[in-house]
Protein backbone atom coordinates (compact mmCIF):
# COMPACT_ATOMS: atom_id res chain seq x y z
CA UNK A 1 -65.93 -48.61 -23.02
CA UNK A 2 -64.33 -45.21 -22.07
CA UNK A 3 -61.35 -45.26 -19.95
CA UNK A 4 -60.48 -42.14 -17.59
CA UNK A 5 -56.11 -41.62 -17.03
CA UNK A 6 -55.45 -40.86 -13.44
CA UNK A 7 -53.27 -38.38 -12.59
CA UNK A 8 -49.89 -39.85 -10.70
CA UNK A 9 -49.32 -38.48 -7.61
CA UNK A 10 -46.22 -38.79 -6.10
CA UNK A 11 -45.46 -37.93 -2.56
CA UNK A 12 -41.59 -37.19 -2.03
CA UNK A 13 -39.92 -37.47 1.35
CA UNK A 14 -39.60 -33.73 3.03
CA UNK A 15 -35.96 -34.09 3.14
CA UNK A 16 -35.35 -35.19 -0.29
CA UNK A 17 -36.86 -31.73 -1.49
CA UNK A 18 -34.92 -29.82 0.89
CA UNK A 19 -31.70 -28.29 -0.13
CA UNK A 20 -28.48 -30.35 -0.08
CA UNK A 21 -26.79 -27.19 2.19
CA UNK A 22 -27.81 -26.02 5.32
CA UNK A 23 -28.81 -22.89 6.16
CA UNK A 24 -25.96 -20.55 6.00
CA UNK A 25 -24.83 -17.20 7.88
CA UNK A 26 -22.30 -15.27 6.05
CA UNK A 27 -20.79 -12.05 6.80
CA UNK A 28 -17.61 -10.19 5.87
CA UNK A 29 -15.20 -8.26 8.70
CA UNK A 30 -12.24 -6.10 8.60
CA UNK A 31 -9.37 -6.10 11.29
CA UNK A 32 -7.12 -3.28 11.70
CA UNK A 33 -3.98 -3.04 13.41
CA UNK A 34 -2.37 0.48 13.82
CA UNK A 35 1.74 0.57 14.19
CA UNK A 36 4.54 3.60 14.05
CA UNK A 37 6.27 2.62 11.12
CA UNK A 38 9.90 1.96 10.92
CA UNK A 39 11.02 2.27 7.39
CA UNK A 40 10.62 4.65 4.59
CA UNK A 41 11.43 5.14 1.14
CA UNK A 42 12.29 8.77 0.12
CA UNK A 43 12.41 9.32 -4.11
CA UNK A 44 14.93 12.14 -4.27
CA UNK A 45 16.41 13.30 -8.15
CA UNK A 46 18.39 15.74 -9.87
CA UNK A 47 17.69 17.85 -12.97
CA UNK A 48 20.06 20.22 -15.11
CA UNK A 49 19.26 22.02 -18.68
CA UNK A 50 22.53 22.80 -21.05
CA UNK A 51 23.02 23.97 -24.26
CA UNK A 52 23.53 20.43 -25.76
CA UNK A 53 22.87 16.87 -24.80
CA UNK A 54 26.06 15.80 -23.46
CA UNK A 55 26.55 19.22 -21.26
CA UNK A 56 23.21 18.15 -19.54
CA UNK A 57 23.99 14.27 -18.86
CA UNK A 58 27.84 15.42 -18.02
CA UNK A 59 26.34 17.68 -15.30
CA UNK A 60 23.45 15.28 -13.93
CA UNK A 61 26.59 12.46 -13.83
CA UNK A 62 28.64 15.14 -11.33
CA UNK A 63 25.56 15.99 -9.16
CA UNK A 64 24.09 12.53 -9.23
CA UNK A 65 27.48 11.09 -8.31
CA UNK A 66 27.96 13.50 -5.33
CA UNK A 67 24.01 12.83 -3.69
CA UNK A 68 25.20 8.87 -4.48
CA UNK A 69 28.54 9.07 -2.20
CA UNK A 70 26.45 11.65 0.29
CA UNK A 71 23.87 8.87 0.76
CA UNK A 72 26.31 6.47 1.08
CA UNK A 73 28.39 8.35 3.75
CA UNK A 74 24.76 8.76 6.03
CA UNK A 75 25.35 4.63 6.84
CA UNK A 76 22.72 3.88 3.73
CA UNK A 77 23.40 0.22 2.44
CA UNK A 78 24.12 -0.59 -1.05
CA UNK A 79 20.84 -2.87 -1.49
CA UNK A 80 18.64 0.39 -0.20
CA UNK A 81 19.76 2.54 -2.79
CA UNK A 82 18.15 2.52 -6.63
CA UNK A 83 18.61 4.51 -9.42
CA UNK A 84 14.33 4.51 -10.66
CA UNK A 85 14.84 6.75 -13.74
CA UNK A 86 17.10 8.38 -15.72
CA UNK A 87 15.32 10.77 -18.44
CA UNK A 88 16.75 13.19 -21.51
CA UNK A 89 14.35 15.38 -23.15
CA UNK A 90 14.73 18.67 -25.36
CA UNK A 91 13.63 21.43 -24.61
CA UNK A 92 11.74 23.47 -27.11
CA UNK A 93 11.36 27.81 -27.67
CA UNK A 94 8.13 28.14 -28.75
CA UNK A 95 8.84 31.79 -29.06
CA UNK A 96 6.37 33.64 -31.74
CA UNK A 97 7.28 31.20 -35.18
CA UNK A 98 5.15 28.70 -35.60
CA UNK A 99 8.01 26.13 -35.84
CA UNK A 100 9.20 25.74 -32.46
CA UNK A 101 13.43 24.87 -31.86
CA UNK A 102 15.46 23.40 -29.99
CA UNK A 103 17.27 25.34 -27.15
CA UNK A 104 18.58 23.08 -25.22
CA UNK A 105 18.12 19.83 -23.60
CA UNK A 106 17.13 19.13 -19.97
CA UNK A 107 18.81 15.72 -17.88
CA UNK A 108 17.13 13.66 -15.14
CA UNK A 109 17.55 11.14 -12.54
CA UNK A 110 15.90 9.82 -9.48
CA UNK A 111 17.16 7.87 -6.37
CA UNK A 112 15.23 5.84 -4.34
CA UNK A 113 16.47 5.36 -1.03
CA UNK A 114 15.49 2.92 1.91
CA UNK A 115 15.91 4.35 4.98
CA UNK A 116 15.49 2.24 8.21
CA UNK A 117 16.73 4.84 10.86
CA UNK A 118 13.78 7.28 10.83
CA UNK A 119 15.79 10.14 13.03
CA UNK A 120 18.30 10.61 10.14
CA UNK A 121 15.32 11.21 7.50
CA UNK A 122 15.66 14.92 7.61
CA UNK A 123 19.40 14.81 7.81
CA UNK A 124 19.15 13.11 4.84
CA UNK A 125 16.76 15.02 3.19
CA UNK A 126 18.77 18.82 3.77
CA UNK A 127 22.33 16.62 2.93
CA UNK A 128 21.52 15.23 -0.45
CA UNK A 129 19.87 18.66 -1.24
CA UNK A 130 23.05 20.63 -0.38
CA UNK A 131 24.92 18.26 -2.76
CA UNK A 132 22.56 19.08 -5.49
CA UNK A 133 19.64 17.22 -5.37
CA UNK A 134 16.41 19.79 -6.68
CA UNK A 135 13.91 17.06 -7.23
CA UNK A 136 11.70 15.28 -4.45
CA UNK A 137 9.11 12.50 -5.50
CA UNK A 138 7.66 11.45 -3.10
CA UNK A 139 7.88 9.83 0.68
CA UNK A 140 6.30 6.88 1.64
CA UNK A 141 6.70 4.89 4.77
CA UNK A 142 6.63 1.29 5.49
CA UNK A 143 7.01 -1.39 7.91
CA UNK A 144 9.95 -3.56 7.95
CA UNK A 145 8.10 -7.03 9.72
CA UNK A 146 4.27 -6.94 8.41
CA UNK A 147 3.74 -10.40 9.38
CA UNK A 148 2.80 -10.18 12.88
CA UNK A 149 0.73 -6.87 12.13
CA UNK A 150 -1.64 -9.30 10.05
CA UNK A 151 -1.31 -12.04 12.29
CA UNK A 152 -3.30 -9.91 14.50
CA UNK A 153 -4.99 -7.83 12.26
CA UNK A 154 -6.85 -11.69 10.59
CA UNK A 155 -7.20 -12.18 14.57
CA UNK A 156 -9.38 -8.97 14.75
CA UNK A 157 -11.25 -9.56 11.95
CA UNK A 158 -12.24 -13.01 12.61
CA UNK A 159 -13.49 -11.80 15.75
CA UNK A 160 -15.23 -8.96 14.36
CA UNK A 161 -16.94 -11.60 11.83
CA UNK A 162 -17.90 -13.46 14.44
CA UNK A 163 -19.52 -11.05 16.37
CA UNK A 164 -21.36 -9.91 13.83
CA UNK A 165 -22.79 -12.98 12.91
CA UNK A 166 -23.84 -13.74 16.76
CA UNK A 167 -25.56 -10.22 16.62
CA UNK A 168 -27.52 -11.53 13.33
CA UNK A 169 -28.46 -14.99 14.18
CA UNK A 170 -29.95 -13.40 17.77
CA UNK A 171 -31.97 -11.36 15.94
CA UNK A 172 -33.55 -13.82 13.41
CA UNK A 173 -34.07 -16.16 16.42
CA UNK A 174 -31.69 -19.30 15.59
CA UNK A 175 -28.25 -20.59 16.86
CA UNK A 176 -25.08 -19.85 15.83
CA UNK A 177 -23.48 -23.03 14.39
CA UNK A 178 -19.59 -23.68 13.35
CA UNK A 179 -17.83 -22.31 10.79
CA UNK A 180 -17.97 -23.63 7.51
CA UNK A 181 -15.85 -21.69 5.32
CA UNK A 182 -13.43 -18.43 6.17
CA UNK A 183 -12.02 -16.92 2.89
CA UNK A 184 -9.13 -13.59 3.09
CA UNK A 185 -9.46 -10.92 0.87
CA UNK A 186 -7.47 -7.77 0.73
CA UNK A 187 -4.47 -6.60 2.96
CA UNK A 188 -3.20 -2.96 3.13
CA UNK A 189 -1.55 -0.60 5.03
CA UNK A 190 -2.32 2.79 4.47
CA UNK A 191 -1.29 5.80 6.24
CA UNK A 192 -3.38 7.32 9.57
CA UNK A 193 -3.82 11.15 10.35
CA UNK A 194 -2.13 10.33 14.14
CA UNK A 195 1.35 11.61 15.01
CA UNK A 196 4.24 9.58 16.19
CA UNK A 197 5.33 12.11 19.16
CA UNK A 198 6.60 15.44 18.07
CA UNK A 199 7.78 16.04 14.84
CA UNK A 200 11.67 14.75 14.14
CA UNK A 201 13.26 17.62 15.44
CA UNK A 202 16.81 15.82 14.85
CA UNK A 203 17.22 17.59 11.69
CA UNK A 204 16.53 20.94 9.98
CA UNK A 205 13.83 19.16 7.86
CA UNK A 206 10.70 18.52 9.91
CA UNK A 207 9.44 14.68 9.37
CA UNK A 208 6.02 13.48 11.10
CA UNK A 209 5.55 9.87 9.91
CA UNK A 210 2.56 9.27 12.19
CA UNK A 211 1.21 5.50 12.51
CA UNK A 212 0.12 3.05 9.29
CA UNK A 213 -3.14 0.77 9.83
CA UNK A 214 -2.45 -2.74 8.60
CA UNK A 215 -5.79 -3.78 7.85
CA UNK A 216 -6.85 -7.79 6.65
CA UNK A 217 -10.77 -8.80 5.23
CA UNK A 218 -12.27 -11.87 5.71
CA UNK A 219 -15.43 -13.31 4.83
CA UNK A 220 -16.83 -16.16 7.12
CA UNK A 221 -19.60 -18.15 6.53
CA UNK A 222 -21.36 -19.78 9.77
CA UNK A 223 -23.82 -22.73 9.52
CA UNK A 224 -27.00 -22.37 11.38
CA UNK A 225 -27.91 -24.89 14.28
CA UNK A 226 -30.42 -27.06 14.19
């Protein structure tokens, strides 16, 4: 007697097969705040060359010692002001042997300072370089409260991500549900090409320090109704 195996056929509930997550809008927004800023932090140094070691550190110790007491004397606080390097390096006379020498030695140092009265930036600036200073590395300015800059600026972008996903769920023809997850990436506050007013006009040395954007990303993910 021949026997015939039957397939099994097993019928599963629709729900059981469906995924375990609902269906899921997610989308990623930036918010940006724009503010003058308030602060900045000037890198201002001093280099001499000598003959011999200790003639170049003996005159970067007078000059860096007058720019120190000239900074101090503009109202600067002790906790704004940082020596950031102090370098001694020889320097060579190539000339036309093939084994260059020694001719002398060159000594540096640079000064970082805070400053948190933005009209006496270029008063600074032409002060410390009458005392000596012949190095300038760089300028950058900062605000001294970020926090409610990126208060708002997560404000913004929330919005914006919210918005966005509105727009997207119209278009694909299904509601908007509630908000499942909201992660923050990256903050930063970079520099804008906009002017704060005139140029600081205060001081010999013309300072524009124009506006920073504080800017926060977050990425929101939005169920979908039912």
């Amino acid at each position: 007697m021949m026997r015939f195996a039957l397939p099994l056929v097993v019928i599963l509930p629709c729900a059981a097969m469906a995924d375990d997550h609902l269906p899921e809008i997610v989308v990623a927004a930036t918010g940006t705040v724009s503010a003058a800023p308030d602060m900045a932090t000037v890198t201002v140094g001093v280099s001499h060359e000598a003959p011999t070691a200790a003639e170049a550190m003996a005159a970067l110790a007078a000059t860096s010692a007058a720019v120190l007491e000239e900074v101090k004397s503009l109202g600067i606080e002790e906790r704004d002001v940082q020596t950031s390097s102090l370098n001694l390096n020889p320097v060579w006379d190539q000339g036309n042997t093939r084994t260059p020498s020694v001719r002398g030695y060159t000594a540096s140092g640079m000064l970082s300072v805070r400053v948190r009265d933005l009209d006496s930036l270029g008063a600074l600036l032409d002060d410390v370089t009458n005392e000596g200073a012949n190095r300038l590395n760089g300028l950058i300015f900062g605000i001294s409260d970020r926090d409610p800059l990126e208060d708002q600026a997560r404000r913004d972008a929330v919005l914006r991500a919210k918005a966005k996903a509105e727009t997207l769920a119209a278009a694909a023809g299904v509601r908007l549900g509630p908000v499942q997850r909201i992660t923050e990436g990256t903050q930063s506050a970079t520099p804008t090409p906009m002017m704060r007013g005139a140029m600081m006009e205060a001081a010999s040395m013309p300072i524009a320090s124009g506006e920073l954007e504080v800017r926060v990303s977050v990425t929101v993910t939005f169920a979908i109704a039912e």
